[in-house]
C-alpha atoms as a PDB file:
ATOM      1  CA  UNK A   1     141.924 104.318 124.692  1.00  0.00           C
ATOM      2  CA  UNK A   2     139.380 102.478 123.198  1.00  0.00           C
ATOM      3  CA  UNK A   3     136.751 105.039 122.295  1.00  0.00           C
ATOM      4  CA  UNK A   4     139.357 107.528 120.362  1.00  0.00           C
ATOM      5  CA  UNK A   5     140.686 104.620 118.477  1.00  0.00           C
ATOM      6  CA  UNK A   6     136.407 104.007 117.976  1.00  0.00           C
ATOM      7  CA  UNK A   7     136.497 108.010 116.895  1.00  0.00           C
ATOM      8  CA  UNK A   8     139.896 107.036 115.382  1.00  0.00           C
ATOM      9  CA  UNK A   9     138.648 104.791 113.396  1.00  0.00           C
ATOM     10  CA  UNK A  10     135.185 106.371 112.442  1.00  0.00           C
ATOM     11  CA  UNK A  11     137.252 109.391 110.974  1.00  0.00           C
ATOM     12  CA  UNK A  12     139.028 106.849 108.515  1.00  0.00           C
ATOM     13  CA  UNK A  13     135.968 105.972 107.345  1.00  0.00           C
ATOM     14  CA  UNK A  14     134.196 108.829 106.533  1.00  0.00           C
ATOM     15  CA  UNK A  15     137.655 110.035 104.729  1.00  0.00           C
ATOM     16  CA  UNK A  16     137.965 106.502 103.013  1.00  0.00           C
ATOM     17  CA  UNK A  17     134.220 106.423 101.644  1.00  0.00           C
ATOM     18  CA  UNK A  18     132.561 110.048 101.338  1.00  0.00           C
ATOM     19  CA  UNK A  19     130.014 109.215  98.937  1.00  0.00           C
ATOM     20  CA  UNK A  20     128.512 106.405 101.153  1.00  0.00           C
ATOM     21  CA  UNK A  21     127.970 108.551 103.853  1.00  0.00           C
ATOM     22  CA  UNK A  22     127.317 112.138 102.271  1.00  0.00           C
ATOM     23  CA  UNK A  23     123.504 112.670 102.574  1.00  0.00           C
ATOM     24  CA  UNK A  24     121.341 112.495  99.625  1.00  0.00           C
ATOM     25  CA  UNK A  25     117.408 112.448 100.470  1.00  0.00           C
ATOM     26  CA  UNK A  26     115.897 111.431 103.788  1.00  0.00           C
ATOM     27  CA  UNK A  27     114.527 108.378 102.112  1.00  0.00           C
ATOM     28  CA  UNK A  28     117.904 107.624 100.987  1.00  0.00           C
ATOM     29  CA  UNK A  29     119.646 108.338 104.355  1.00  0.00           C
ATOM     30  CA  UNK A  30     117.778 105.543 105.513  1.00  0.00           C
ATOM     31  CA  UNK A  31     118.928 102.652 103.821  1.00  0.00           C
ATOM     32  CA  UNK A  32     121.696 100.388 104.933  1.00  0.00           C
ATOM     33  CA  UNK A  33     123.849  97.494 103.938  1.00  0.00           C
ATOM     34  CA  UNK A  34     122.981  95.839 100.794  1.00  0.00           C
ATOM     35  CA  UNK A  35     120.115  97.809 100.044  1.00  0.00           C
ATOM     36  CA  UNK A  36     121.793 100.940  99.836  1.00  0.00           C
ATOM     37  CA  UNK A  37     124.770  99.702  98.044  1.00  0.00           C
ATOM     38  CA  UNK A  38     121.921  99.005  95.202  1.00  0.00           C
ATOM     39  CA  UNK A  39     120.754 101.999  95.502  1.00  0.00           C
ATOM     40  CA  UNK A  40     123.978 103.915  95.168  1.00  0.00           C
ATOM     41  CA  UNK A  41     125.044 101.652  92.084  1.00  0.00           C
ATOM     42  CA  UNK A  42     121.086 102.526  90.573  1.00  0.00           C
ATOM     43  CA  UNK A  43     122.037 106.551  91.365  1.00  0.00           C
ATOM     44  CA  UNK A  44     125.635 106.309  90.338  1.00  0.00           C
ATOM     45  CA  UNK A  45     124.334 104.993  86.359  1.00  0.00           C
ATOM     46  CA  UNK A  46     121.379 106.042  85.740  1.00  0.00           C
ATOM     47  CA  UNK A  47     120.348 109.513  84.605  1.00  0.00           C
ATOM     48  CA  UNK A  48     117.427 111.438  84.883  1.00  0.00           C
ATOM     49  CA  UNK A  49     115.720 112.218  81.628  1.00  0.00           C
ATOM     50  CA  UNK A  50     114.915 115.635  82.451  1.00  0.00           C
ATOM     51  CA  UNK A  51     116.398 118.708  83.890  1.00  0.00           C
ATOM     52  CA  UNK A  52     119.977 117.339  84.516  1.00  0.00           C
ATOM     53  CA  UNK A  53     122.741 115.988  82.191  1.00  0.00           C
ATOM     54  CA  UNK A  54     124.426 113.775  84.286  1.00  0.00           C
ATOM     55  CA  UNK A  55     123.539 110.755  86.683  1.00  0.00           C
ATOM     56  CA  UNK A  56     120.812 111.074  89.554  1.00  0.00           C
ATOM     57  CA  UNK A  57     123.817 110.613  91.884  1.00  0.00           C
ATOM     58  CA  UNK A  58     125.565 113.945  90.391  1.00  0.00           C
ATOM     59  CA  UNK A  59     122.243 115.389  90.032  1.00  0.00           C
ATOM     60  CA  UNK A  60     121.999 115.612  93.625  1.00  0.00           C
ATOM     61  CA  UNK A  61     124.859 117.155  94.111  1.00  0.00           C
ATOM     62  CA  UNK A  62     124.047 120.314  91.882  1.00  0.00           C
ATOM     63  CA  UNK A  63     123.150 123.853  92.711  1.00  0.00           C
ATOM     64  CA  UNK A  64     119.773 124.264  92.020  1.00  0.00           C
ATOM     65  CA  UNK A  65     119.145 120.957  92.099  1.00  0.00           C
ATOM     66  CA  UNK A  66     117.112 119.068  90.102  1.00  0.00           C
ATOM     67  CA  UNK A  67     113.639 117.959  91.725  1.00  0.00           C
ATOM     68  CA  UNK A  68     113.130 115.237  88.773  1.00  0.00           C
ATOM     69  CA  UNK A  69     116.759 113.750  90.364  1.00  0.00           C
ATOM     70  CA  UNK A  70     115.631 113.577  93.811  1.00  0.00           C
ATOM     71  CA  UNK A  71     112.177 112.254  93.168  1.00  0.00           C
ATOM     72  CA  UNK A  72     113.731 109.553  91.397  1.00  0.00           C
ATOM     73  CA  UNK A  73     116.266 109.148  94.193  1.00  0.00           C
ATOM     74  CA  UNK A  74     113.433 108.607  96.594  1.00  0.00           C
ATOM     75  CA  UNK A  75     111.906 105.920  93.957  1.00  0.00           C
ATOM     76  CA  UNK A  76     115.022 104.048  93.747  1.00  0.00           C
ATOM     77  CA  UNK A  77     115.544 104.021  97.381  1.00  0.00           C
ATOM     78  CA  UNK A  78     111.851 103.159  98.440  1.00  0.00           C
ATOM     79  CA  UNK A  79     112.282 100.134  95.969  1.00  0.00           C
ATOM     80  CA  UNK A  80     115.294  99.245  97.385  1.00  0.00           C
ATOM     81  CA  UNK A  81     113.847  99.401 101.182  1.00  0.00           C
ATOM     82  CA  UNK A  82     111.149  96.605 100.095  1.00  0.00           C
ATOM     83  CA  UNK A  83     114.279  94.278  98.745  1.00  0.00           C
ATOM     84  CA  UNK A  84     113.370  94.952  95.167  1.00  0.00           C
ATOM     85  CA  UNK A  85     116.149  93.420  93.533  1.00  0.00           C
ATOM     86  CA  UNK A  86     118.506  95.812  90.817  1.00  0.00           C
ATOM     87  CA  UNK A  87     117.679  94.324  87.408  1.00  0.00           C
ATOM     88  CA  UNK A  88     113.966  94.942  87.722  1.00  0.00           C
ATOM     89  CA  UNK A  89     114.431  98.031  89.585  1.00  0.00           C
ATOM     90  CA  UNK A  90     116.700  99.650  86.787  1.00  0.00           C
ATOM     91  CA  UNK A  91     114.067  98.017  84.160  1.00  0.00           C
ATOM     92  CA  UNK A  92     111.224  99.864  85.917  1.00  0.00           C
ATOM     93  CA  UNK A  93     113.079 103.118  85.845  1.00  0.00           C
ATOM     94  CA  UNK A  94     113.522 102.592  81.935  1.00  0.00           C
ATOM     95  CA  UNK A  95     110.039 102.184  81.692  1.00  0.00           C
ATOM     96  CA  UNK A  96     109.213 104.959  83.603  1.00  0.00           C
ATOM     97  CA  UNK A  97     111.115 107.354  81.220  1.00  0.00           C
ATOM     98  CA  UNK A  98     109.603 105.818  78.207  1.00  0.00           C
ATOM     99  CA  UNK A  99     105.983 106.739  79.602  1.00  0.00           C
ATOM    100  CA  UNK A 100     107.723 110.565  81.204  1.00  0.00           C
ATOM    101  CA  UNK A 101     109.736 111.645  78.085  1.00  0.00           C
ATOM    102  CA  UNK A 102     108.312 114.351  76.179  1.00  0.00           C
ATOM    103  CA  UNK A 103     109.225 113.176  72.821  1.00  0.00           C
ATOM    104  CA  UNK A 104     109.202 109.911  71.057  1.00  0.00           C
ATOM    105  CA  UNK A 105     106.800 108.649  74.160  1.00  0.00           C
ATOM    106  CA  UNK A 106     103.579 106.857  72.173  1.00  0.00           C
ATOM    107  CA  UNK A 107     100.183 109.584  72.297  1.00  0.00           C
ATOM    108  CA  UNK A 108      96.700 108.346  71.966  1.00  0.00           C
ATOM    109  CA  UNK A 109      93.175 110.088  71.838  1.00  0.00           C
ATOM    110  CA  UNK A 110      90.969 109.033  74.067  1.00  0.00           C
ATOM    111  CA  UNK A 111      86.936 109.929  73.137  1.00  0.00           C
ATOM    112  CA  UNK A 112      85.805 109.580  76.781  1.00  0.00           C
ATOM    113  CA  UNK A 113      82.374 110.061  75.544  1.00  0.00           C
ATOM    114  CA  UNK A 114      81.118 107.134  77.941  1.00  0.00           C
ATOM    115  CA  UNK A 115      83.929 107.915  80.184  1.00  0.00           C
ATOM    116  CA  UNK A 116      83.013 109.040  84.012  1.00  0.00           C
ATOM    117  CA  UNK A 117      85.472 111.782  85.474  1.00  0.00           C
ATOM    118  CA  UNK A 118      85.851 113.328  88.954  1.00  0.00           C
ATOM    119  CA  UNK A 119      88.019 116.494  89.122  1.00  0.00           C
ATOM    120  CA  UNK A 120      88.470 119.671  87.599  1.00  0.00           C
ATOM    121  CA  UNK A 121      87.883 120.196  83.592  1.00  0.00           C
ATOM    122  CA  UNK A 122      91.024 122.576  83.919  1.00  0.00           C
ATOM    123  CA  UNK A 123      92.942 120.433  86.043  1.00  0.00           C
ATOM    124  CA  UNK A 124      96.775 120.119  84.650  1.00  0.00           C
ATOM    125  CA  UNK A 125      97.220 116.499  85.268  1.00  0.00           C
ATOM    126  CA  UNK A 126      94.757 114.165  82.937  1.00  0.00           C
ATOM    127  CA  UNK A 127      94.453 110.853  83.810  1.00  0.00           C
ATOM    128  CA  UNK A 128      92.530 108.325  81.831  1.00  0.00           C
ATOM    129  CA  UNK A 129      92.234 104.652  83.366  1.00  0.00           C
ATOM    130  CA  UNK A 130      90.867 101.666  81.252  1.00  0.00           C
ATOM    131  CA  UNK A 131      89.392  99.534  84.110  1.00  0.00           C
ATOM    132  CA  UNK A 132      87.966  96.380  84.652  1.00  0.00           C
ATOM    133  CA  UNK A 133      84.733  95.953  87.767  1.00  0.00           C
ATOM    134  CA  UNK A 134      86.780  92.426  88.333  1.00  0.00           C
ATOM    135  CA  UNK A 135      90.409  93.821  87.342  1.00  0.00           C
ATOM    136  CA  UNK A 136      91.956  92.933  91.428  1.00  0.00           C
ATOM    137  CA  UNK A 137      94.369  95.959  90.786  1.00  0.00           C
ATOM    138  CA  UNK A 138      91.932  98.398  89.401  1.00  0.00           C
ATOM    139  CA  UNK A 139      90.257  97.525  92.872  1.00  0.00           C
ATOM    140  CA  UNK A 140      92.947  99.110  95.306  1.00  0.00           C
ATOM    141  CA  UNK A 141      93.751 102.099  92.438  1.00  0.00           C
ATOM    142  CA  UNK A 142      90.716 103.727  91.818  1.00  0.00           C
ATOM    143  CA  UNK A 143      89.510 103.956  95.255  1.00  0.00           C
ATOM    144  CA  UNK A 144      93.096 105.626  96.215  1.00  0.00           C
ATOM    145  CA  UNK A 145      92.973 108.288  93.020  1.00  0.00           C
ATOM    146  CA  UNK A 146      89.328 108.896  93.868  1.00  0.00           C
ATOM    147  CA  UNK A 147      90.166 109.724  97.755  1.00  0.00           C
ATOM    148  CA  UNK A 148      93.168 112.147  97.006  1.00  0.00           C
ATOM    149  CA  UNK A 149      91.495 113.681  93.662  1.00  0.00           C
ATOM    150  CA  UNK A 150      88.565 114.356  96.249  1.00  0.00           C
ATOM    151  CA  UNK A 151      89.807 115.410  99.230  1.00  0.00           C
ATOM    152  CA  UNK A 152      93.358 114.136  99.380  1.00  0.00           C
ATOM    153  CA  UNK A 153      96.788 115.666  97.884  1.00  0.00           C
ATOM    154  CA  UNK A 154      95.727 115.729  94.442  1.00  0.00           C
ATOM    155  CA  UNK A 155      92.804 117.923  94.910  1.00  0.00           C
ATOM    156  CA  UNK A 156      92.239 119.938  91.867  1.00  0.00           C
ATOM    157  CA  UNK A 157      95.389 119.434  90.612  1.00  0.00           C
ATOM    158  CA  UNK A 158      93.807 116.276  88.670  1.00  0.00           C
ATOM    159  CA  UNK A 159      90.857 115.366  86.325  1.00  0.00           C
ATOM    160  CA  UNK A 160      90.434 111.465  86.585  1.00  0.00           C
ATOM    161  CA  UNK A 161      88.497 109.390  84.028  1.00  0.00           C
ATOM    162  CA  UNK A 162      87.242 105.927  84.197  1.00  0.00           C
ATOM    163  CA  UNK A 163      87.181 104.504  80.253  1.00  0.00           C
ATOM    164  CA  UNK A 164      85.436 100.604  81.003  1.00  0.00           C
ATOM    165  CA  UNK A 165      87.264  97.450  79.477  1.00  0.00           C
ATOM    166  CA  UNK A 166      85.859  94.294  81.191  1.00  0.00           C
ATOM    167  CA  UNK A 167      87.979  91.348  80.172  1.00  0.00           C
ATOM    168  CA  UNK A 168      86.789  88.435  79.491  1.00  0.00           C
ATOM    169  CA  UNK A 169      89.200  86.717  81.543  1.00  0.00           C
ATOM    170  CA  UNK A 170      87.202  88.412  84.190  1.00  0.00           C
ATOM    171  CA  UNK A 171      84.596  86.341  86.097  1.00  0.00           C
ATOM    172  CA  UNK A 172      81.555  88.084  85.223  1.00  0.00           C
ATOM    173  CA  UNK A 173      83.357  91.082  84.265  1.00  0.00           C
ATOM    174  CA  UNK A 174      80.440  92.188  81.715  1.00  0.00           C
ATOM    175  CA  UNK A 175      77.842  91.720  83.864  1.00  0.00           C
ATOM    176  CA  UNK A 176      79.652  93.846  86.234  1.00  0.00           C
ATOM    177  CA  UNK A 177      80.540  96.282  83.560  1.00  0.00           C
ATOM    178  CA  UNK A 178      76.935  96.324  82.132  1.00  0.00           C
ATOM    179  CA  UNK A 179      75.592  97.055  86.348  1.00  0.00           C
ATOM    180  CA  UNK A 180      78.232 100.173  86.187  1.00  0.00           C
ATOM    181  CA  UNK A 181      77.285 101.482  83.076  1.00  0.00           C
ATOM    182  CA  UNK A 182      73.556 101.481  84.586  1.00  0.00           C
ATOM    183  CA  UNK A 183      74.383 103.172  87.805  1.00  0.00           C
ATOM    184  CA  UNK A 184      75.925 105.742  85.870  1.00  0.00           C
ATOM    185  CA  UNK A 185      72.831 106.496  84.574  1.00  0.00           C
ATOM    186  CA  UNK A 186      70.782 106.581  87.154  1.00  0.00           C
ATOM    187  CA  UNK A 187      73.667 109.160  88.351  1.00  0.00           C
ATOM    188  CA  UNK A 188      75.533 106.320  90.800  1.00  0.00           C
ATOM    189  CA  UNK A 189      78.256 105.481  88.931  1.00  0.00           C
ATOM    190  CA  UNK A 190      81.073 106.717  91.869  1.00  0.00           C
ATOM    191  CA  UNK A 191      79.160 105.306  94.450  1.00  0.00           C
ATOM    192  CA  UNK A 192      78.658 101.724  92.946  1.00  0.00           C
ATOM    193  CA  UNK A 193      82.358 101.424  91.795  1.00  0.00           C
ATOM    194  CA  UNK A 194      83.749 102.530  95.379  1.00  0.00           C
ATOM    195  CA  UNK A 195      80.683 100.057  96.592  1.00  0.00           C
ATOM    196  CA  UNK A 196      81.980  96.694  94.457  1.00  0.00           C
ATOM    197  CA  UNK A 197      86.004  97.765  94.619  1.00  0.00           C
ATOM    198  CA  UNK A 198      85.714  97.364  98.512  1.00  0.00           C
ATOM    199  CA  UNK A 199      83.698  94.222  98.407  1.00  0.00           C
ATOM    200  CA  UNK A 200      86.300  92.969  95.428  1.00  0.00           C
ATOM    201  CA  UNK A 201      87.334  89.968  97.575  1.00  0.00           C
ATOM    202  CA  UNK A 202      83.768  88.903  98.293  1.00  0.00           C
ATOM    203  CA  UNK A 203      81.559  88.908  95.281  1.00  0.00           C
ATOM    204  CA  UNK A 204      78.998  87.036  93.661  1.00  0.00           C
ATOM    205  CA  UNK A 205      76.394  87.198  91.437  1.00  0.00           C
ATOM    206  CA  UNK A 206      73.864  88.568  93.817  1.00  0.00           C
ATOM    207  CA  UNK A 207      76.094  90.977  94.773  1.00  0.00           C
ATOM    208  CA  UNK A 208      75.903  92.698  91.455  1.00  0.00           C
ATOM    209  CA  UNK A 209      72.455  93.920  92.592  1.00  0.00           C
ATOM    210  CA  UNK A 210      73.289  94.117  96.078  1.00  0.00           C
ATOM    211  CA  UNK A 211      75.728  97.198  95.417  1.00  0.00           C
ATOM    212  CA  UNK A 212      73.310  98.668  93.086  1.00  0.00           C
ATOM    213  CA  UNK A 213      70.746  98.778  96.211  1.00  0.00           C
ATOM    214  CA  UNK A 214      73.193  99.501  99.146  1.00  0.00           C
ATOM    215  CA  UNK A 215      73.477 102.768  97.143  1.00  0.00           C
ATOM    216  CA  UNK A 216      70.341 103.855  96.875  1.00  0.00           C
ATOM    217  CA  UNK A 217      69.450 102.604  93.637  1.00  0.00           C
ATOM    218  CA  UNK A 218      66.201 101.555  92.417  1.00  0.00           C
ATOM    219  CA  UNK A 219      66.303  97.948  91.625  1.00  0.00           C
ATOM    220  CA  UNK A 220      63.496  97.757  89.593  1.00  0.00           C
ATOM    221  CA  UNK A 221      64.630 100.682  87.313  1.00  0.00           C
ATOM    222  CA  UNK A 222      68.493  99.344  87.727  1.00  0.00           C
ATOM    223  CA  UNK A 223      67.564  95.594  86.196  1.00  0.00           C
ATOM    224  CA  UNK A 224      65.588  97.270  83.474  1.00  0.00           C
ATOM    225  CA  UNK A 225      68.474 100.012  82.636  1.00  0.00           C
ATOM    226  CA  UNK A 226      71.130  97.042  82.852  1.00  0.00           C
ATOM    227  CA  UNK A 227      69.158  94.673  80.581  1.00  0.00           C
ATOM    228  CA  UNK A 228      68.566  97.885  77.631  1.00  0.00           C
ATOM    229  CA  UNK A 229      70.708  97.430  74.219  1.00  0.00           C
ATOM    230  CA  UNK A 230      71.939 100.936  75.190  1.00  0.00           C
ATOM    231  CA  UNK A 231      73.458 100.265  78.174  1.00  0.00           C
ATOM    232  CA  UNK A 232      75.524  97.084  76.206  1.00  0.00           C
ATOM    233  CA  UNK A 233      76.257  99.352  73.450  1.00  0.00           C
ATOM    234  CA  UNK A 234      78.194 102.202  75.833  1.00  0.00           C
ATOM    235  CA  UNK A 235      79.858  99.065  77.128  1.00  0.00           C
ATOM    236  CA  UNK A 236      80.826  97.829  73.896  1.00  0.00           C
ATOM    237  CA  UNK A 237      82.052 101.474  72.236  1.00  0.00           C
ATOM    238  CA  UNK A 238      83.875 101.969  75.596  1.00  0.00           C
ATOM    239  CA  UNK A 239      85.795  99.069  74.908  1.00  0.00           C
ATOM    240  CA  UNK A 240      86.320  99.259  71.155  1.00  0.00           C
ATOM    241  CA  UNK A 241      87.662 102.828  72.323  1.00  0.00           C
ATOM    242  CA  UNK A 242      90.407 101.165  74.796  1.00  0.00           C
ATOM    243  CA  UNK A 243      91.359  98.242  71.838  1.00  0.00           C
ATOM    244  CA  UNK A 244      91.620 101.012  69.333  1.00  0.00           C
ATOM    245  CA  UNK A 245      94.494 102.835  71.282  1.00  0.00           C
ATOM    246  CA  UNK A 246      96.108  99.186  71.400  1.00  0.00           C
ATOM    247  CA  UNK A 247      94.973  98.582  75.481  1.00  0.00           C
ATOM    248  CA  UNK A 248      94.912  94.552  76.201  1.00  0.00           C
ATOM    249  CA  UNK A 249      94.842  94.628  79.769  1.00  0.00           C
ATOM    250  CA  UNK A 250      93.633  96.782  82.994  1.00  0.00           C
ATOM    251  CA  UNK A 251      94.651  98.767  84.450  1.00  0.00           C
ATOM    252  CA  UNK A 252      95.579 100.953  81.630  1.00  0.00           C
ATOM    253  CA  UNK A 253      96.861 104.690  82.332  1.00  0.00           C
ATOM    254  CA  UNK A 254      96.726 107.527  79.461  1.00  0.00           C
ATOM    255  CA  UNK A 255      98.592 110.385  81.538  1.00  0.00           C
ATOM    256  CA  UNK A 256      98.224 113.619  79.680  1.00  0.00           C
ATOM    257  CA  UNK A 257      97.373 112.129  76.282  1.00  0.00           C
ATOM    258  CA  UNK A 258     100.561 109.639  76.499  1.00  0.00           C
ATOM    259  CA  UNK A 259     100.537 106.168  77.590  1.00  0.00           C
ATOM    260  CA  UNK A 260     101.993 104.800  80.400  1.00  0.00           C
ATOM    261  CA  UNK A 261     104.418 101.924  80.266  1.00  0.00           C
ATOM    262  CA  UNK A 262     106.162 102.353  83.775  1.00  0.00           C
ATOM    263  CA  UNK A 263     105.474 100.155  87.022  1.00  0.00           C
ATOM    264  CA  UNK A 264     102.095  99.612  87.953  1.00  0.00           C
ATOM    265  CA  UNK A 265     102.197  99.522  91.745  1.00  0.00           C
ATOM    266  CA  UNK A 266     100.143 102.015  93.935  1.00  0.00           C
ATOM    267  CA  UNK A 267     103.366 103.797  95.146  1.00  0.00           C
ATOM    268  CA  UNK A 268     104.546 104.140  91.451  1.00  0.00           C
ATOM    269  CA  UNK A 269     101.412 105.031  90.105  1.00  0.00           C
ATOM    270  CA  UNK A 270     100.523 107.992  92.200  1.00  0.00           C
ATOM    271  CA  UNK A 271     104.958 109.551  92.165  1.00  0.00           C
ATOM    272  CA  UNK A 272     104.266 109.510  88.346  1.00  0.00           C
ATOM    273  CA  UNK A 273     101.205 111.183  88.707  1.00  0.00           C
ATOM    274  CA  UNK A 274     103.029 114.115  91.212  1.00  0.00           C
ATOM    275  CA  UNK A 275     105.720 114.280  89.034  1.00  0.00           C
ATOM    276  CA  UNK A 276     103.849 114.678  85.882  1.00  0.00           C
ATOM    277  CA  UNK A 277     102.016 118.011  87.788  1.00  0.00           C
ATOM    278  CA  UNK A 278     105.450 119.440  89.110  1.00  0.00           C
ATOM    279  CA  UNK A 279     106.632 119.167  85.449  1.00  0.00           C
ATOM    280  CA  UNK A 280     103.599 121.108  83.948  1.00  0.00           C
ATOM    281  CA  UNK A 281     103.075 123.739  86.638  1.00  0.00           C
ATOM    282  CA  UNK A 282     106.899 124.516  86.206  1.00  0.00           C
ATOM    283  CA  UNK A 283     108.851 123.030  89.103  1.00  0.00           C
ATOM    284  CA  UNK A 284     112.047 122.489  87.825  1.00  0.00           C
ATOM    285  CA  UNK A 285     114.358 122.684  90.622  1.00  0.00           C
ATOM    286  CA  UNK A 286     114.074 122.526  94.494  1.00  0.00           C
END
């Protein structure tokens, strides 16, 4: 008696409250309690600014359906799994389609003369990064684009380009910019800025010429190169470059010639990044 009026009662439910229960995304499927209540209010208001005219919610429920709709379902719903709370959540996803949006979104040139760049010339995705050698979250992104422009998921789909902009706030962020600039041309560059980005957390001055020899660099050529007006004037025009298109702090992301304004976490970095290559190679719809 008491498991059908269990069953009983589970029927009522699902009858009651379709749209909790209805699957959506995987990632969504997981949530529960508060969390996905969040994330059902997020999906039930906002909209998708591309490839759908109606919420992400009715998005989903649309033949084809919209990949822009579920991607940003699966955002939503991985913010909501860490506890992010809805204000800021909705404010990133504002920013996100400021930064996304085709039209009205802010474009800069970038002369990336100086710049360094791993990835295909022809690659559709274009990422330009104004980073610090002391900047704590330039440390974790660069050596995550680097690994999946290399050999990861992002393999010649994208051409990555480092733009320097030490800040001053920085400890010893010139110096540090001044040693990269000289292992770039002694044909290091890579190697050194993997080198100090996983020793971030325990640098010093030495270290500066520490990296420079754990990667096979001269040191005697290195301290000369570093100390050259040259190698301060790349430095310098690298940076007037980044204050020119209005950048004030690192990291700094130019995605395909517009800047980004959205979230600057690792997770929302890289779904950007994805979704920006889906859009220009034409998927539309799953």
């Amino acid at each position: 008696m008491l498991a059908r009026s269990a069953v009983l009662l589970s029927l009522l439910i699902v009858l009651a409250f379709p749209t909790v229960l209805r699957a959506q995304t995987p990632v969504c499927d997981k949530l529960e309690g508060v969390q996905k209540r969040m994330a059902l209010e997020i999906l039930k208001s906002s909209h998708p600014y591309d490839c759908c005219d109606d919420t992400i919610w009715n998005c989903l429920n649309k033949k084809p359906k919209c990949a822009l709709a579920v991607r940003l379902a699966n955002y939503v719903c991985t913010q909501a799994s860490v506890n992010r709370d809805k204000k800021s959540l909705e404010r990133a996803l504002s920013n996100r389609a400021k930064s996304m949006m085709r039209f009205g979104t802010k474009k800069v040139k970038v002369n990336i003369r100086n710049g360094q760049t791993i990835g295909e010339d022809d690659a559709p995705v274009q990422v330009i990064a104004y980073l610090c050698v002391r900047c704590p979250f330039c440390s974790k992104l660069a050596p995550m684009l680097y690994k999946e422009i290399t050999s990861g998921s992002l393999k010649n789909k994208v051409k990555f380009t480092i733009q320097l902009f030490p800040i001053k706030g920085h400890t010893m962020s010139t110096e540090s910019g001044l040693a990269a600039v000289a292992s770039s041309k002694m044909g290091k560059f890579w190697p050194y800025m993997l080198k100090a980005y996983s020793e971030y957390n325990d640098f010093s001055k030495e270290k500066i010429r520490m990296w420079a020899s754990d990667v096979g660099l001269n040191l005697e050529k290195f301290d000369q190169i570093t100390k050259q007006d040259f190698t301060r004037d790349d430095l310098v025009d690298s940076k007037k470059e980044g204050l020119k298109n209005g950048v004030k702090a690192t990291p700094t992301i130019v995605l395909n010639g517009r800047m980004y304004e959205g979230p600057m976490d690792l997770y929302s970095v890289m779904d950007v990044i994805r979704e920006e290559y889906d859009h220009v190679t034409g998927r539309e719809y799953e």
